[in-house]
Protein backbone atom coordinates (compact mmCIF):
# COMPACT_ATOMS: atom_id res chain seq x y z
CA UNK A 1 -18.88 -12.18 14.64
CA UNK A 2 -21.97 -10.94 13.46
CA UNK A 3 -23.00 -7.34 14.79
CA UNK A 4 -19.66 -7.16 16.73
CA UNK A 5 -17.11 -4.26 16.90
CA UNK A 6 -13.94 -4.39 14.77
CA UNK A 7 -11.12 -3.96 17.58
CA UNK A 8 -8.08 -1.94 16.21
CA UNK A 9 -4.68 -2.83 16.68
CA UNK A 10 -3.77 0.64 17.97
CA UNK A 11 -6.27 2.78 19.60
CA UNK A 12 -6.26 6.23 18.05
CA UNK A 13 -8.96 7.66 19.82
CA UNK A 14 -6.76 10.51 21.86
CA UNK A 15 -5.21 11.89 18.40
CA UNK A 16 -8.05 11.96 16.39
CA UNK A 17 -11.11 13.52 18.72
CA UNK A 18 -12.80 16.66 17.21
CA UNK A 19 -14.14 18.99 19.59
CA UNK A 20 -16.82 21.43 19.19
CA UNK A 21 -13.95 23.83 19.67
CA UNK A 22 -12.00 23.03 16.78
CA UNK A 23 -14.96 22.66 14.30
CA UNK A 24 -16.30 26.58 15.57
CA UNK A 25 -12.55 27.60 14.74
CA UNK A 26 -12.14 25.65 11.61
CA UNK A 27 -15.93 27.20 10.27
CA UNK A 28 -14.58 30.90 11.18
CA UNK A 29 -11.10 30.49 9.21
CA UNK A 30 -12.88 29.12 6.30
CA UNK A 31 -15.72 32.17 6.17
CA UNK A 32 -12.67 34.33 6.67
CA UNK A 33 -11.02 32.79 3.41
CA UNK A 34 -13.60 32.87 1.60
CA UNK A 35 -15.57 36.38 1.88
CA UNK A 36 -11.80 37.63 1.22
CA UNK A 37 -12.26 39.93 -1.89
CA UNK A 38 -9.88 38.71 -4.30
CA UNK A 39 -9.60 41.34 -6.99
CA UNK A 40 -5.76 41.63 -6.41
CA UNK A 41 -4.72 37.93 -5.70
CA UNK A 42 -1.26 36.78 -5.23
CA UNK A 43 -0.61 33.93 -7.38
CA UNK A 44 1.18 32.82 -10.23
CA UNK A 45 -0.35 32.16 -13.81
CA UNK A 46 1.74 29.17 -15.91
CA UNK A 47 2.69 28.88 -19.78
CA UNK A 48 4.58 26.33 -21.73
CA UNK A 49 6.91 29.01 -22.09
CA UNK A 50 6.99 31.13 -18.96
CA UNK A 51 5.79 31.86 -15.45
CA UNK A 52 4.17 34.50 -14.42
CA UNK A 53 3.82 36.00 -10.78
CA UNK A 54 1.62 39.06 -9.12
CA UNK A 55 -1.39 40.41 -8.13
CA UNK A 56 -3.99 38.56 -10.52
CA UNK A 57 -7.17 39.84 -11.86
CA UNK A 58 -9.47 37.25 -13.69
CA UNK A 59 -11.90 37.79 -16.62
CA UNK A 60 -13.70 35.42 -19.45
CA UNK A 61 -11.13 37.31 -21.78
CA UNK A 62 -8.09 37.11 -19.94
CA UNK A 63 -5.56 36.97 -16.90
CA UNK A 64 -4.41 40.29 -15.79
CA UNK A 65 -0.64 39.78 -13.85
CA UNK A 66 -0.07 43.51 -12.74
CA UNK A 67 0.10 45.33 -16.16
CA UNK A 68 0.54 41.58 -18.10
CA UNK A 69 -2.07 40.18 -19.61
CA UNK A 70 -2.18 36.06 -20.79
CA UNK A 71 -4.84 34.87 -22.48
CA UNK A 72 -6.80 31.99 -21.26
CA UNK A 73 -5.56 29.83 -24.19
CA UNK A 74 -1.98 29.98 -23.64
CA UNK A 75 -2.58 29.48 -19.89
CA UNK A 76 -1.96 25.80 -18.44
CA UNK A 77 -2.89 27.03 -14.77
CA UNK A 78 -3.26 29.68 -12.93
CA UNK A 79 -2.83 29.57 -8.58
CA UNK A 80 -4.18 32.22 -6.65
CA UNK A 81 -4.34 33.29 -2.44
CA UNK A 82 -0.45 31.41 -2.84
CA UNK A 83 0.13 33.50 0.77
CA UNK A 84 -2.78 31.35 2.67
CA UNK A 85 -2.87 27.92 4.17
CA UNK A 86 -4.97 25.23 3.61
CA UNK A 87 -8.46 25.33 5.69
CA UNK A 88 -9.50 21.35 5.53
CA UNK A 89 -12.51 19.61 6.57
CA UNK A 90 -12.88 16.66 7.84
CA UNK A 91 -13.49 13.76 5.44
CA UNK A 92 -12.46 13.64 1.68
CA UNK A 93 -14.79 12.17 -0.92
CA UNK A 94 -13.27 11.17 -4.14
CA UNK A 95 -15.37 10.91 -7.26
CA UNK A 96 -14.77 8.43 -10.27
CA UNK A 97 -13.89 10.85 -12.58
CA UNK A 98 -11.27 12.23 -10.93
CA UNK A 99 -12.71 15.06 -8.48
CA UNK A 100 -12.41 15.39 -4.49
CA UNK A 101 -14.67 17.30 -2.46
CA UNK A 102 -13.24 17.81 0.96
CA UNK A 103 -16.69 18.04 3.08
CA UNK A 104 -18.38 17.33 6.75
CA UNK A 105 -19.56 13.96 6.14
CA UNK A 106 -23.19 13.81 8.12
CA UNK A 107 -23.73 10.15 7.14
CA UNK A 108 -24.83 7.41 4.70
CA UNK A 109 -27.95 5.53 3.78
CA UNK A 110 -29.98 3.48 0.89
CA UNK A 111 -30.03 7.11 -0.57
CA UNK A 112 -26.72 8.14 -0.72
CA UNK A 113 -24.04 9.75 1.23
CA UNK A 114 -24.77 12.80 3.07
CA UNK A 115 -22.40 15.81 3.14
CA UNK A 116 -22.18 19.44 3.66
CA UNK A 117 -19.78 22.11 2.93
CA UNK A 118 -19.44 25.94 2.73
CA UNK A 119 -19.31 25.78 -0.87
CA UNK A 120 -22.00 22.86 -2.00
CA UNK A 121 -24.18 23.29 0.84
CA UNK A 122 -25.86 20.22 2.44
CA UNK A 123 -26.17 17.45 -0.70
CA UNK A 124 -26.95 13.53 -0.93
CA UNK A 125 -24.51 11.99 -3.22
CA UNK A 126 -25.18 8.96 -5.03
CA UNK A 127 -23.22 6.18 -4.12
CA UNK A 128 -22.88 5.63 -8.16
CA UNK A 129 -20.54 8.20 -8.41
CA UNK A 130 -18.56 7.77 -5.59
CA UNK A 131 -14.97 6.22 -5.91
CA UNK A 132 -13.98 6.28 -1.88
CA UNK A 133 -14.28 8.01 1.21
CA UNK A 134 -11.31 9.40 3.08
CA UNK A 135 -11.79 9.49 7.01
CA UNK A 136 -8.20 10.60 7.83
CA UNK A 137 -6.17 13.33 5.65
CA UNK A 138 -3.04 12.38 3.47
CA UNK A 139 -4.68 8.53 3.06
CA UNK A 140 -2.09 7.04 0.57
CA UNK A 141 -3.98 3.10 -0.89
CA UNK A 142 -0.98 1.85 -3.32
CA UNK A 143 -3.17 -1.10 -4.72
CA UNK A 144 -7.04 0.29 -3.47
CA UNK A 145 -9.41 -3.09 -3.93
CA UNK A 146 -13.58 -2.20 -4.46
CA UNK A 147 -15.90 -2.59 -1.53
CA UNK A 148 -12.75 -2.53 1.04
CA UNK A 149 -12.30 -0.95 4.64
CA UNK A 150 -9.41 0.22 4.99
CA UNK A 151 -7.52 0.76 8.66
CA UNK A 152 -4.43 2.31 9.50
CA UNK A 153 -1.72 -0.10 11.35
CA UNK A 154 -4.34 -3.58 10.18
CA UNK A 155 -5.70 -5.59 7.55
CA UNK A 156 -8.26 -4.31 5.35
CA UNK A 157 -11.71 -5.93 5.85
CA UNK A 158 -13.87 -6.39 2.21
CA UNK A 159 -17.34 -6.12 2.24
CA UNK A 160 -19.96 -3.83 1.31
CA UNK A 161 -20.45 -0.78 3.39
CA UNK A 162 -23.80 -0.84 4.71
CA UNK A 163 -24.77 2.96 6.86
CA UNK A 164 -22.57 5.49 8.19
CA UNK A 165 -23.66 7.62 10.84
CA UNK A 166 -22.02 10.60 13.05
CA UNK A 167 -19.98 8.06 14.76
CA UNK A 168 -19.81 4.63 13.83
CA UNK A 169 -20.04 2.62 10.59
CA UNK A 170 -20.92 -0.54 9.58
CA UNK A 171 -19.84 -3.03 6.27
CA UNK A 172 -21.43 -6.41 5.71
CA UNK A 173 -18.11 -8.27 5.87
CA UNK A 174 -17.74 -12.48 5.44
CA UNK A 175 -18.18 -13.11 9.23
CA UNK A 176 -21.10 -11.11 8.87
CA UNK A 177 -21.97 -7.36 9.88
CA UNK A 178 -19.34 -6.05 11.39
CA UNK A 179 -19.42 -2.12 13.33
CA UNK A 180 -16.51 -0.01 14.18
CA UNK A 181 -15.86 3.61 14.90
CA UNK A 182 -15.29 6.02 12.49
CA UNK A 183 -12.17 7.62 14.11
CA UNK A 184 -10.47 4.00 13.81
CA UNK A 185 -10.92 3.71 10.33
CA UNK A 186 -8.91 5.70 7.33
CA UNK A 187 -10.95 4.97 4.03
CA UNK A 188 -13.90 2.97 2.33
CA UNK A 189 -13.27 2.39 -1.39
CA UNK A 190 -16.38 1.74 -3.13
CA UNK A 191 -15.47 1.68 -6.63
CA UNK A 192 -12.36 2.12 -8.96
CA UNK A 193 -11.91 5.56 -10.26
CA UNK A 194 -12.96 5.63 -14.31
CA UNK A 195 -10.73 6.28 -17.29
CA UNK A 196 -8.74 9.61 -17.92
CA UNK A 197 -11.19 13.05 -18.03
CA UNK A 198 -11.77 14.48 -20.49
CA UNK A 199 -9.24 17.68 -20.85
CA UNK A 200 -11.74 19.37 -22.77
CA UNK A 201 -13.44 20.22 -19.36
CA UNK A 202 -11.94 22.93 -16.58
CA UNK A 203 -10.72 21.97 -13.16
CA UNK A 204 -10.81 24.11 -9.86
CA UNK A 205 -9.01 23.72 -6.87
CA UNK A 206 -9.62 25.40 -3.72
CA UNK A 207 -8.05 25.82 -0.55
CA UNK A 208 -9.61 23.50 1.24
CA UNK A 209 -8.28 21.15 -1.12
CA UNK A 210 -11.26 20.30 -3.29
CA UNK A 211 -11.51 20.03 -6.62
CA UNK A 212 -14.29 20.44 -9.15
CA UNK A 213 -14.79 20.49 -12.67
CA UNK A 214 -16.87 21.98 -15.04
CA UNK A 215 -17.61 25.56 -17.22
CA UNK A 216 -16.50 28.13 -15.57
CA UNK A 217 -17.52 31.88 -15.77
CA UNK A 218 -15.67 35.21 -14.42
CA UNK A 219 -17.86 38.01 -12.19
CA UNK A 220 -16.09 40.27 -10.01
CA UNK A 221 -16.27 39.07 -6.76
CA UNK A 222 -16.14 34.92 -8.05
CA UNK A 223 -16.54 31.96 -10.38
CA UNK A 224 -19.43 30.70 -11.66
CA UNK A 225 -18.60 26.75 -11.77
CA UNK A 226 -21.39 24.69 -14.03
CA UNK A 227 -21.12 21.22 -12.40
CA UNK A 228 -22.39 18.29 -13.80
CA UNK A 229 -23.82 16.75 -10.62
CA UNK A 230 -24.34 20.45 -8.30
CA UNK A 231 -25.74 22.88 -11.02
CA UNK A 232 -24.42 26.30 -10.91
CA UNK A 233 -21.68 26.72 -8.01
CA UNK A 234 -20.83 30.45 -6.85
CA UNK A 235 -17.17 30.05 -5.65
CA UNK A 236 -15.58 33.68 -4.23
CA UNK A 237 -11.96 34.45 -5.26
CA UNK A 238 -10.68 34.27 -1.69
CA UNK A 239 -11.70 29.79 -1.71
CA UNK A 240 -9.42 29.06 -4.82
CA UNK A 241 -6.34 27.67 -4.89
CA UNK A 242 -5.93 26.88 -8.64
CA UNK A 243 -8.13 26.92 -12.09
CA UNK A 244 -6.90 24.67 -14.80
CA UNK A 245 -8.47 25.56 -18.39
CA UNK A 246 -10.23 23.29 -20.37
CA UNK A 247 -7.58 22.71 -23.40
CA UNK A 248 -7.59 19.86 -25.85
CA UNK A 249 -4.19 19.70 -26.51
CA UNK A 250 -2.26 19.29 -22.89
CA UNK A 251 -2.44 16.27 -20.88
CA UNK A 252 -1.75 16.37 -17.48
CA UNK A 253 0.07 13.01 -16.68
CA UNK A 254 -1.43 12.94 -13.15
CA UNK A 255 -4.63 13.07 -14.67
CA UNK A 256 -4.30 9.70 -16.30
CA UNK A 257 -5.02 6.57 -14.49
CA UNK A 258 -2.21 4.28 -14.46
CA UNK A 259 -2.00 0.90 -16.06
CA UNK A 260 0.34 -0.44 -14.01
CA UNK A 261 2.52 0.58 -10.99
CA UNK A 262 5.64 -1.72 -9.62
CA UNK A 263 7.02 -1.54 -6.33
CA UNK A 264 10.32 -3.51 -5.39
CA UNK A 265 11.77 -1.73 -2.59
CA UNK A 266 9.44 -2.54 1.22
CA UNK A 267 11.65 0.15 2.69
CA UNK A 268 10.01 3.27 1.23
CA UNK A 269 6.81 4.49 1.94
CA UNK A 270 4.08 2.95 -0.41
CA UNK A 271 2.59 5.45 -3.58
CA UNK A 272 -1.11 6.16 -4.54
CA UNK A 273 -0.61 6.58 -8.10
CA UNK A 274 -4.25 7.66 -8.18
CA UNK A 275 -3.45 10.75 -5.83
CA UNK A 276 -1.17 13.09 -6.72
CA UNK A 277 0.02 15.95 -4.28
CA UNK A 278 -2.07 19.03 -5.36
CA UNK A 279 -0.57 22.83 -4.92
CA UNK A 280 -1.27 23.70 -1.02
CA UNK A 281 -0.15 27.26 -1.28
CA UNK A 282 3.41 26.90 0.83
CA UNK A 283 6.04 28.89 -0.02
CA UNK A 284 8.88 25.64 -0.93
CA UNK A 285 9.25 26.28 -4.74
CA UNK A 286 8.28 22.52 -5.49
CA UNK A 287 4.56 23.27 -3.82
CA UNK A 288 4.00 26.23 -6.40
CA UNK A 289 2.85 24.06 -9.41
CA UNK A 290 -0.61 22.97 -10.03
CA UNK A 291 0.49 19.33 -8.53
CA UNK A 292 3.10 16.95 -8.14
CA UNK A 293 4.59 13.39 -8.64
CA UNK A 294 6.47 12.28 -5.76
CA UNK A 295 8.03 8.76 -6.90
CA UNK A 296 9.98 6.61 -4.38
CA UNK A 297 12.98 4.71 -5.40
CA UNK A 298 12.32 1.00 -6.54
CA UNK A 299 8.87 2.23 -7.93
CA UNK A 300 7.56 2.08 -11.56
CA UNK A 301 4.12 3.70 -12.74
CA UNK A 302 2.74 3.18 -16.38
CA UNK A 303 0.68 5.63 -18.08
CA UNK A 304 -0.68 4.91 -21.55
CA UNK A 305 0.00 7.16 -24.35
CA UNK A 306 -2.61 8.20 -27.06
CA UNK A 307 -2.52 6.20 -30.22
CA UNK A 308 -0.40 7.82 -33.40
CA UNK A 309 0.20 11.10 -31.49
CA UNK A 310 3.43 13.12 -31.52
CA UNK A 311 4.03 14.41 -28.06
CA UNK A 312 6.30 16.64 -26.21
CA UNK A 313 6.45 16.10 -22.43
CA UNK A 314 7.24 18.74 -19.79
CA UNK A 315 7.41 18.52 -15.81
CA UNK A 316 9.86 20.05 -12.96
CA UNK A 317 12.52 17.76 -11.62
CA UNK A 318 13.92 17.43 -8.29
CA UNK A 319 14.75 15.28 -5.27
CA UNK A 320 11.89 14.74 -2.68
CA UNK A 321 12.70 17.37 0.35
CA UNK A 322 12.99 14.00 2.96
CA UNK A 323 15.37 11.85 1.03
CA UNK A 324 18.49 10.77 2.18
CA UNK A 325 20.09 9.25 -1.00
CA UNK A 326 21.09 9.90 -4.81
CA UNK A 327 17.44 9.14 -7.16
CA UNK A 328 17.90 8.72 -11.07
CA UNK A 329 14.88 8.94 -13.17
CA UNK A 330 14.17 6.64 -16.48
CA UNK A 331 11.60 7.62 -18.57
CA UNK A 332 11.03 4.84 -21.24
CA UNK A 333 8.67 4.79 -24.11
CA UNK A 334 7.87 1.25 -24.58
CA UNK A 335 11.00 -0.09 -24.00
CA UNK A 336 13.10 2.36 -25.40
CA UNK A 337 15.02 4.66 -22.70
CA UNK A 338 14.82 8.07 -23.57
CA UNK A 339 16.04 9.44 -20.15
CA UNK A 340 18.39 8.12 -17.90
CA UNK A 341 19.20 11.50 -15.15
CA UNK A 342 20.39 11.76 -11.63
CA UNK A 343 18.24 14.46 -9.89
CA UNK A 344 20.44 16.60 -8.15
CA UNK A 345 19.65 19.43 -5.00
CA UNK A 346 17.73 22.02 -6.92
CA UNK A 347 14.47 21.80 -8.91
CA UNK A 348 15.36 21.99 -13.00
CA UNK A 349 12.95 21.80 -15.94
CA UNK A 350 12.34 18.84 -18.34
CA UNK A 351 11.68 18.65 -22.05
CA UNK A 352 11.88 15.27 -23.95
CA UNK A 353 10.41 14.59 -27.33
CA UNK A 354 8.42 11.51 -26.98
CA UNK A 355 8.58 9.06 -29.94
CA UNK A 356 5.03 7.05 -30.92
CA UNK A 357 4.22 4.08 -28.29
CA UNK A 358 1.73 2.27 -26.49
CA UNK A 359 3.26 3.35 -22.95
CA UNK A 360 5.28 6.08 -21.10
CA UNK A 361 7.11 4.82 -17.74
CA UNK A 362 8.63 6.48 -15.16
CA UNK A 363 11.14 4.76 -12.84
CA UNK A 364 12.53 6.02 -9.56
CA UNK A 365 16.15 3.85 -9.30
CA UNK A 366 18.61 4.40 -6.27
CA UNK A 367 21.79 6.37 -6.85
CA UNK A 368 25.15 5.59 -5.66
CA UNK A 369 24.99 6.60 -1.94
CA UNK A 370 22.11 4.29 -0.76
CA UNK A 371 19.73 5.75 1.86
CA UNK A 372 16.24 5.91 2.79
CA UNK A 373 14.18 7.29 1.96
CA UNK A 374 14.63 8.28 -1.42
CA UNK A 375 12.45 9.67 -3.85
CA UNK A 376 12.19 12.07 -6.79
CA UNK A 377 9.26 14.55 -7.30
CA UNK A 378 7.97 15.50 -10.56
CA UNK A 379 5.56 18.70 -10.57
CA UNK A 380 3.72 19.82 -13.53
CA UNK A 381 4.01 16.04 -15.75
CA UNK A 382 2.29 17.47 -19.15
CA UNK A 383 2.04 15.69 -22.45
CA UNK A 384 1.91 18.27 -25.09
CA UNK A 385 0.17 16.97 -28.87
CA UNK A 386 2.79 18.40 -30.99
């Protein structure tokens, strides 16, 4: 098999061409979004306590919400431009420590990969820092293995990915080198994603569903993002979805990588527990949170807890939008049950004390009325150091 094309089990090639058409309209939407000046965003700005909504104003100091203002401290999120749809490009690239850059990826060599977006330019990325590359959007990998092809509708291939270019790609599989397009593959995990980030360090979201992190900085037209990896970042109002302050006392549970995640019903659809649904701006209640949990039925995911802490945990509760049947949640510390709650038709807030343990788990179970599919969704899962 060496130097021989992979052959799909279901050509995709009709559904997934990209004209020069739809890339010139895709560009112009995206410069539209973001030279929008943003001095008077719609969005919402999040506390533990309440929930802000209007025309936003953003300074080092503060967040203005019409005449409100909320300090950055007491501020878990804030979403702006919540009246715009997504613009996406066309691959995803997810970093170890968490981040995604949605970008035009141009290709990959010895020196890296290389990508190029509106707001990072054209950049090589080290391969070092790369945890996988998503070819199609909404890629869900419930159990992603390193230095693995992944195809939709076939088995995944392992072996080291050797070049990418603008149409084809190659790995170095145990049959030997092995080609295939790019449009019949959906992702190329390199690496597992590291432990949890730090929450000392700022996130931002924008709408073409990146995320960064780093120090950010307020002028009046944008944010000045200090990256890590990019340097200094000038990101305009009208790109951004959602900032999430630095703060060293809230955990975001989606932020933590699992340490375990069971799965006993086939029927549903597979989870990522490494990629939560992030705020795309829509106007279903659910979608207007910083990010969300969905969790089908039959599934368990385990998140560590930190060592001698007390802890409050917070999230939004209700039923995913496509199930059929009744969901109950447990949440279990350990293996003491501390909730035990059938999620009903309408989204309702959560507050549980969490006594001292090694390990928080959340289980999707299957009501009474049995239908699929069934899942819960959990937006906003915070841990709170009392």
């Amino acid at each position: 098999m060496s130097n021989s094309e992979i052959l799909p089990t279901r050509s995709r090639r009709a559904n997934r061409s990209r004209s020069a058409a739809a890339h010139w309209c895709c560009g112009c939407l995206y410069s539209l979004l973001i030279t929008h000046h943003a001095f008077a965003s719609p969005g919402i700005v999040q506390t533990l306590d309440t929930r802000h909504s209007g025309n936003l104003r953003l300074t080092d100091q503060h967040i203005q919400v019409d005449n409100k203002t909320v300090a950055w401290s007491s501020a878990l999120y804030v979403l702006l431009n919540i009246d715009r749809q997504p613009a996406n490009a066309d691959e995803v690239i997810w970093l170890k420590n968490g981040e995604r850059w949605h970008v035009n990826l141009l290709g990959m060599t010895s020196q890296g990969l290389n990508v190029r977006s509106r707001i990072i330019g054209k950049r090589t990325l080290s391969l070092d820092l790369i945890h996988r590359i998503d070819f199609l959007p909404n890629v869900s990998i419930r159990q992603p293995e390193e230095a693995t092809l992944y195809r939709p509708d076939a088995e995944a291939i392992p072996g080291n990915l050797l070049w990418i270019d603008r149409t084809h790609l190659a790995i170095d599989s145990t049959l030997g080198v092995a080609k295939t397009l790019r449009t019949e593959v959906s992702s190329y995990v390199f690496a597992l994603l590291n432990a949890t980030p730090p929450a000392s360090i700022s996130h931002i979201g924008l709408i073409d569903g990146s995320v960064f992190a780093g120090a950010l900085k307020f002028g009046n037209e944008g944010v000045a993002l200090n990256h890590g990896v990019l340097g200094e970042l000038i990101v305009p109002f009208g790109a951004i979805r959602s900032i999430k302050p630095a703060s060293t006392n809230i955990q975001f549970l989606t932020d933590i990588q699992p340490d375990q995640t069971d799965s006993t019903s086939p029927l549903n659809t597979p989870m990522d527990p490494a990629a939560p649904v992030w705020s795309n701006g829509s106007t279903t209640p659910i979608t207007q949170h910083f990010n969300h949990l969905p969790i089908p039925a039959g599934t368990t995911i385990h998140y560590p807890l930190p060592s001698n802490k007390n802890l409050r945990f917070r999230a939004h509760l209700t039923p995913d939008p496509q199930s059929q049947g009744d969901t109950h949640l447990i949440v279990a510390v350990d293996s003491k049950v501390i909730l035990n709650k059938t999620i009903r038709t309408q989204e309702e807030p959560l507050v549980l004390d969490i006594p001292k343990g090694n390990q928080i788990s959340l289980q999707a179970t299957f009501g009474e009325h049995l239908r699929f599919p069934s899942s819960i969704t959990i937006a906003d899962p915070i841990l709170i150091v009392q």
